[in-house]
Protein backbone atom coordinates (compact mmCIF):
# COMPACT_ATOMS: atom_id res chain seq x y z
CA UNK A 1 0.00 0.00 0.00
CA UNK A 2 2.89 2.51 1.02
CA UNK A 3 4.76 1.70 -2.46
CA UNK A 4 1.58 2.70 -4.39
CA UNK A 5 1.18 6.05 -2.09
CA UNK A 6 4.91 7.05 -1.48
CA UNK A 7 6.05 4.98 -4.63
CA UNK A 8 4.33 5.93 -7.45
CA UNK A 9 2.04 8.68 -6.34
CA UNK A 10 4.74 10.68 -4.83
CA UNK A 11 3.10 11.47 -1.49
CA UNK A 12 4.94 11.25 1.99
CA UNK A 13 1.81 9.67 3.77
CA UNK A 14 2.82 9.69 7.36
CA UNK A 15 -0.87 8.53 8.37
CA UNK A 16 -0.54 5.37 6.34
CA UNK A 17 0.04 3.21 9.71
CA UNK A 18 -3.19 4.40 11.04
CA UNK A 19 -4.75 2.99 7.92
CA UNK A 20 -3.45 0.05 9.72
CA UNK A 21 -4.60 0.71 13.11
CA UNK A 22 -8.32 1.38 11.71
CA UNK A 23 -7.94 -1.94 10.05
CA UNK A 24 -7.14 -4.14 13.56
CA UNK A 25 -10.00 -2.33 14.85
CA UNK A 26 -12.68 -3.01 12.44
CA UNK A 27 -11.66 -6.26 12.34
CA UNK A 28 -12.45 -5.95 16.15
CA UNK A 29 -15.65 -4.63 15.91
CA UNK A 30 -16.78 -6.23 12.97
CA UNK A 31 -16.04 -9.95 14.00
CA UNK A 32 -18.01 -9.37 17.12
CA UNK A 33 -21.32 -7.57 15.25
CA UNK A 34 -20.90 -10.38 12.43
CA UNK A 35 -19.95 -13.33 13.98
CA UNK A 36 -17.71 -14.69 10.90
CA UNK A 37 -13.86 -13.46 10.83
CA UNK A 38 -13.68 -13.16 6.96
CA UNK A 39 -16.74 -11.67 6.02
CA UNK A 40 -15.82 -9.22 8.91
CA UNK A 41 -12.94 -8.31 6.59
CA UNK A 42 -14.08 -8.26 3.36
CA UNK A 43 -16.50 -5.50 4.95
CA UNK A 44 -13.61 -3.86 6.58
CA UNK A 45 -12.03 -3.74 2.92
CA UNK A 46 -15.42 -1.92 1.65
CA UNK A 47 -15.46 0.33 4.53
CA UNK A 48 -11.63 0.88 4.09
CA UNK A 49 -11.72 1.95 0.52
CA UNK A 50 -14.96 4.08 0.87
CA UNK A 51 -11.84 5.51 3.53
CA UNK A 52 -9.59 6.24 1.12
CA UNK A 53 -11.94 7.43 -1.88
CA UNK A 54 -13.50 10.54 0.55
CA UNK A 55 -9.76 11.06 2.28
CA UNK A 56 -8.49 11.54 -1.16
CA UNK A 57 -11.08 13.79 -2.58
CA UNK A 58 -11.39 15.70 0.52
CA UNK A 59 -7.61 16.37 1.28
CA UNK A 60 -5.43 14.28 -0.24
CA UNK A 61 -5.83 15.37 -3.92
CA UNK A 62 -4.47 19.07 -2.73
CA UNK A 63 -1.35 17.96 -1.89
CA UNK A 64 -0.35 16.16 -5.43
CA UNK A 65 1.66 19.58 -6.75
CA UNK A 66 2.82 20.65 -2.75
CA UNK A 67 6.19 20.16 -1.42
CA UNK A 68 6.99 17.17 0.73
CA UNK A 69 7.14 19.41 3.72
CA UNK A 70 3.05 20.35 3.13
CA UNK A 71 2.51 16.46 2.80
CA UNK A 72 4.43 15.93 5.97
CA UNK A 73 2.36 18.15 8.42
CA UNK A 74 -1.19 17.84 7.07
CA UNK A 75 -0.56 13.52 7.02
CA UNK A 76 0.81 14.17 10.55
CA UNK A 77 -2.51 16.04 11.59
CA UNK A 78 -4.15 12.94 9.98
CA UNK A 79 -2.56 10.83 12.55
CA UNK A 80 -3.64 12.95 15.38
CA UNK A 81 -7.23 13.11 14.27
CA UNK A 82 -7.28 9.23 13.64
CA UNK A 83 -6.05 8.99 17.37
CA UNK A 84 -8.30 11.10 18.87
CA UNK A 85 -11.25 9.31 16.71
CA UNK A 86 -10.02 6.14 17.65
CA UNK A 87 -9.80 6.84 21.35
CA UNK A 88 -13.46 8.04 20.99
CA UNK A 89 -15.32 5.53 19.53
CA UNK A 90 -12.91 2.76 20.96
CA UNK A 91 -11.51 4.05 23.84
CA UNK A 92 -8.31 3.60 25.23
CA UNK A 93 -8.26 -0.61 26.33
CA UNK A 94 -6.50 -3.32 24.37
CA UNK A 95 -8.33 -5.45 22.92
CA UNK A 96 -8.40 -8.99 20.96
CA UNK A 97 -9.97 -10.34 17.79
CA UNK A 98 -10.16 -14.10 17.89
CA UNK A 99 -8.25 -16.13 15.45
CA UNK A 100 -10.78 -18.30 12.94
CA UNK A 101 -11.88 -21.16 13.83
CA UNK A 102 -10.73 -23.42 11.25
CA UNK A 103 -8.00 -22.10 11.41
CA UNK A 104 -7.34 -22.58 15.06
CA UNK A 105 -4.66 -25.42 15.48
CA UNK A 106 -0.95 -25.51 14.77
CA UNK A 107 1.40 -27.92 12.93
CA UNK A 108 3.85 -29.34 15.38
CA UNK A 109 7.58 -29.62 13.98
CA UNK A 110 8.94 -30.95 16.83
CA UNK A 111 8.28 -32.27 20.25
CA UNK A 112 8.25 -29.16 22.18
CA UNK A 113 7.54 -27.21 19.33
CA UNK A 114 4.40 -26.20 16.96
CA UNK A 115 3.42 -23.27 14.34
CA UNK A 116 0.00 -22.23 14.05
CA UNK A 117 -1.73 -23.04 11.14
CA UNK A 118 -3.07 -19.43 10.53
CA UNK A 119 0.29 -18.16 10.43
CA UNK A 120 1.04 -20.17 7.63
CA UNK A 121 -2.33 -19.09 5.83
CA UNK A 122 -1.60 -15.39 6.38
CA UNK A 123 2.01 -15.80 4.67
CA UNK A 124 -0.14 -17.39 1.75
CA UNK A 125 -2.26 -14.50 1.45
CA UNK A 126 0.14 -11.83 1.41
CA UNK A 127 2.04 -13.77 -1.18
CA UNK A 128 -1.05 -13.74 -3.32
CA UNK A 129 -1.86 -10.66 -2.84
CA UNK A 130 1.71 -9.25 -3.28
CA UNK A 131 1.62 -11.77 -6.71
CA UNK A 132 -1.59 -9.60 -7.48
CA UNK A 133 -0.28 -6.76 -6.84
CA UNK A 134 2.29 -7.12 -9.35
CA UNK A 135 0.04 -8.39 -12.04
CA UNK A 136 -1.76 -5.41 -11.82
CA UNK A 137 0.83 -2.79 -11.92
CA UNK A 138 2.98 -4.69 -14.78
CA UNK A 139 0.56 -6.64 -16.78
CA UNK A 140 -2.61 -4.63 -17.08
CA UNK A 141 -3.67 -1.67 -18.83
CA UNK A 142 -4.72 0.29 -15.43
CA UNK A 143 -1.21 -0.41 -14.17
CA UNK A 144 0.45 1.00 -17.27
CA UNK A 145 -1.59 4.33 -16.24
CA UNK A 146 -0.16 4.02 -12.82
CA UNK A 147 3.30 4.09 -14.00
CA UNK A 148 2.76 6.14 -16.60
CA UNK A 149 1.18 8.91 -13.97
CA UNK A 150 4.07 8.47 -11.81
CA UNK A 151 6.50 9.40 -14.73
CA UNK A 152 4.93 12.44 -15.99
CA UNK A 153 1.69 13.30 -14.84
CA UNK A 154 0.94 16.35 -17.41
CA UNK A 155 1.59 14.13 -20.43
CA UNK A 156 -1.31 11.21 -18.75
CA UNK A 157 -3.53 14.03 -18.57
CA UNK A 158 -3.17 15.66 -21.82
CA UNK A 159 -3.68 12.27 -23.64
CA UNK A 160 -7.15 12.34 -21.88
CA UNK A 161 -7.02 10.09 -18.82
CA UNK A 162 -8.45 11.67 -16.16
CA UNK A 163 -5.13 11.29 -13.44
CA UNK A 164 -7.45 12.74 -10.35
CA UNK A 165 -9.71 9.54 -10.68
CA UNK A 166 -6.73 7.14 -11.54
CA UNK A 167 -4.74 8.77 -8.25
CA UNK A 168 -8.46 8.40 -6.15
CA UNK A 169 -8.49 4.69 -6.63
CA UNK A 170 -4.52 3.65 -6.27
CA UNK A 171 -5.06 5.98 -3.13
CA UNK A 172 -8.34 4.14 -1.62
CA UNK A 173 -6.03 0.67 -3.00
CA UNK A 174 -3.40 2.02 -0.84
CA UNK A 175 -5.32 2.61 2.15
CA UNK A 176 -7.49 -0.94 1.27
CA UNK A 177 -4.32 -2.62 1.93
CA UNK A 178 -3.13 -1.11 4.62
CA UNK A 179 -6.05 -1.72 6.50
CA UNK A 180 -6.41 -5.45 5.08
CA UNK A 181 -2.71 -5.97 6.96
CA UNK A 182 -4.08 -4.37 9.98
CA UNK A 183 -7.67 -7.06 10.02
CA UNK A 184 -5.59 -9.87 8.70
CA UNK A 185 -3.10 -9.35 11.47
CA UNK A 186 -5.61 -8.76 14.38
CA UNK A 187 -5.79 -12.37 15.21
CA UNK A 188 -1.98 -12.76 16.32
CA UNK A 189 -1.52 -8.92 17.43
CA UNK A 190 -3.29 -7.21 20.32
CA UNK A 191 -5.55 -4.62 19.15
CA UNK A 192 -4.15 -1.40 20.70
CA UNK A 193 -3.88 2.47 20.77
CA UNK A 194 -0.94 3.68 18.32
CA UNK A 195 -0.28 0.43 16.85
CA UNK A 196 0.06 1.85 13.33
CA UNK A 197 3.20 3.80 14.71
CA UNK A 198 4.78 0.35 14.94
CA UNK A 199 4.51 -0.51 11.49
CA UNK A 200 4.63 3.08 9.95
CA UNK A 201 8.94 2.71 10.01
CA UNK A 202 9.46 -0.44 9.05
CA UNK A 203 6.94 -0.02 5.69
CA UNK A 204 9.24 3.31 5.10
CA UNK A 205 11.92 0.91 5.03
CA UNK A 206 10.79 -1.65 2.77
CA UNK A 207 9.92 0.80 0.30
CA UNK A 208 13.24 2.53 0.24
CA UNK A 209 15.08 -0.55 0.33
CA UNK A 210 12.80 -2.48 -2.18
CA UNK A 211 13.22 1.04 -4.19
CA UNK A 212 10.57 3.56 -4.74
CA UNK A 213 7.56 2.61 -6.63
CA UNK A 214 8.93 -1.08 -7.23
CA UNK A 215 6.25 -3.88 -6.19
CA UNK A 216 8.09 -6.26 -6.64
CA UNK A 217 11.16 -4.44 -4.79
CA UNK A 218 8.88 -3.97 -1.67
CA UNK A 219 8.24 -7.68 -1.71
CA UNK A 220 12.10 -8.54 -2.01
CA UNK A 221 12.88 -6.25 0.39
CA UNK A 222 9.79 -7.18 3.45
CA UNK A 223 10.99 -10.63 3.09
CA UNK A 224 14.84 -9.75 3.48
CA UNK A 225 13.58 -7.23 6.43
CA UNK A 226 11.81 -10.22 8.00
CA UNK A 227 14.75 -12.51 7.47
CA UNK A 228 16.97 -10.13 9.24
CA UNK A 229 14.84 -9.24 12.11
CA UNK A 230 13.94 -12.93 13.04
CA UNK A 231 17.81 -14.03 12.85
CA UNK A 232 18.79 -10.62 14.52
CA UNK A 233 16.53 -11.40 17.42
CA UNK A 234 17.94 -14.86 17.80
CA UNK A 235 21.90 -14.36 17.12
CA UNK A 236 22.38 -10.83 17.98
CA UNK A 237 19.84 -10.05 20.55
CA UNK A 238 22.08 -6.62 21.96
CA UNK A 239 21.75 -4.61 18.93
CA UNK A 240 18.45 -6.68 17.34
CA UNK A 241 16.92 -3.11 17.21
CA UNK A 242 19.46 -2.30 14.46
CA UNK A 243 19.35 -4.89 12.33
CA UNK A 244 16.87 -3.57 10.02
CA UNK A 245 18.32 -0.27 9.55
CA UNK A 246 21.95 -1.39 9.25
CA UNK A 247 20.76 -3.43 6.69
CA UNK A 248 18.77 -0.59 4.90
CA UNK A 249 22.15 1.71 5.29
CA UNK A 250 24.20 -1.52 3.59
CA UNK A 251 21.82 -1.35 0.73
CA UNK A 252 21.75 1.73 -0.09
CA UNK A 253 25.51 2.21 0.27
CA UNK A 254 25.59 -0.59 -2.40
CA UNK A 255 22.60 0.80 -4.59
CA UNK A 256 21.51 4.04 -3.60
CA UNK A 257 17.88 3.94 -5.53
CA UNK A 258 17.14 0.44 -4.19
CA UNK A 259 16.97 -2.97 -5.32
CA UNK A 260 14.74 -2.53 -7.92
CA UNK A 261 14.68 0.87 -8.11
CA UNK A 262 14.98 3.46 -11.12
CA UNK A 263 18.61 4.79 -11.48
């Protein structure tokens, strides 16, 4: 989601974690008023796109020819008023949203020790959904617009494509997304205030790593990020903090636009 906002559209969305955040929580809500974990998210994907579709048009859309600082402070206001809404309507508590129940069990691999089972199918879904992803940015007509929009805007426009509706939906995909990682992750996460801050960093990472606007470089580059987090944690638990960012400073020392990124 962060490599179409920050990749291709060009927008420094600091609020894109709280996308996140509002996803764990309607997940929350939604499993307990529905009763059924996935058709709570595929309305939390409605509701989150109907999100992103009024953000856009309402604020977002002004910010397309401003300077990064503009898109810094007004997203950053976003993250305060997503905050204070959330600590409104959901107050302040942590909460849990119960993994599914098919899902429920884990594989064991040894004798003392097991995975869960939903663990595995959430690594499935991302993969299919980064796969997706992909396909529609490289292989489709609608993703040759993207790319084309994140080149030169001006010349999209003036061949008749209207860019403010193409921007509106890879916005409300963005913030989809986002959210969809927040639900999908609910299960195995507590549900709690300023969770999307967690998350906000590390996605900043993976795009600059992956390089900017690169699906398939954000994909690369969560999976090398997850690599070295899990092995930092278990070999080099003093600096494990670090691990990440030495390893985003190594790769851009090496390749300064990214892995897959656009000399």
């Amino acid at each position: 989601g962060l490599t179409l906002i920050f990749g291709i559209m060009g927008i420094i969305n600091l609020a894109h974690g709280s996308f996140y955040m509002i996803g764990a929580y309607l997940a929350f809500s939604l499993t307990g008023l529905i009763g059924n974990f996935w058709l709570a998210l595929a309305a939390g994907v409605v509701i989150a796109v109907l999100i992103g579709l009024l953000l856009e048009w309402l604020v977002i859309r002004f910010l397309y020819d401003r300077d990064h600082l503009y898109q810094v402070l007004l997203t950053y206001g976003l993250i305060l008023i997503f905050e204070e809404s959330r600590s409104l309507v959901w107050g302040d508590d942590v909460h849990g949203v119960p993994v599914p129940a098919a899902l429920d069990f884990s594989i064991p691999l040894t004798e003392n020790l097991s995975y869960q089972v939903y663990r595995v199918a959430m690594s499935a879904i991302c993969l299919a959904i980064a796969a997706g992803m992909y396909w529609l940015i490289q292989k489709t007509r609608l993703g040759m617009m993207i790319r084309a929009g994140s080149v030169n805007r001006e010349m999209v426009q003036s061949l008749g494509i209207n860019i403010g509706l193409l921007y509106r939906v890879v916005f409300a995909l963005g913030v989809a997304l986002a959210a969809f990682a927040g639900m999908l992750g609910s299960p195995v996460s507590s549900v709690f205030p300023g969770m999307g801050n967690q998350v906000l960093i590390v996605s900043f990472v993976v795009v600059v790593i992956g390089g900017i606007g690169s699906v398939k470089g954000a994909l690369v580059a969560a999976l090398a990020i997850g690599f070295a987090d899990t092995f930092g944690k278990v070999l080099l638990p003093q600096i494990a903090g670090m691990v990440v960012y030495l390893l985003m400073a190594a790769i851009l020392l090496w390749r300064p636009q990214g892995i897959f990124g656009r000399a």
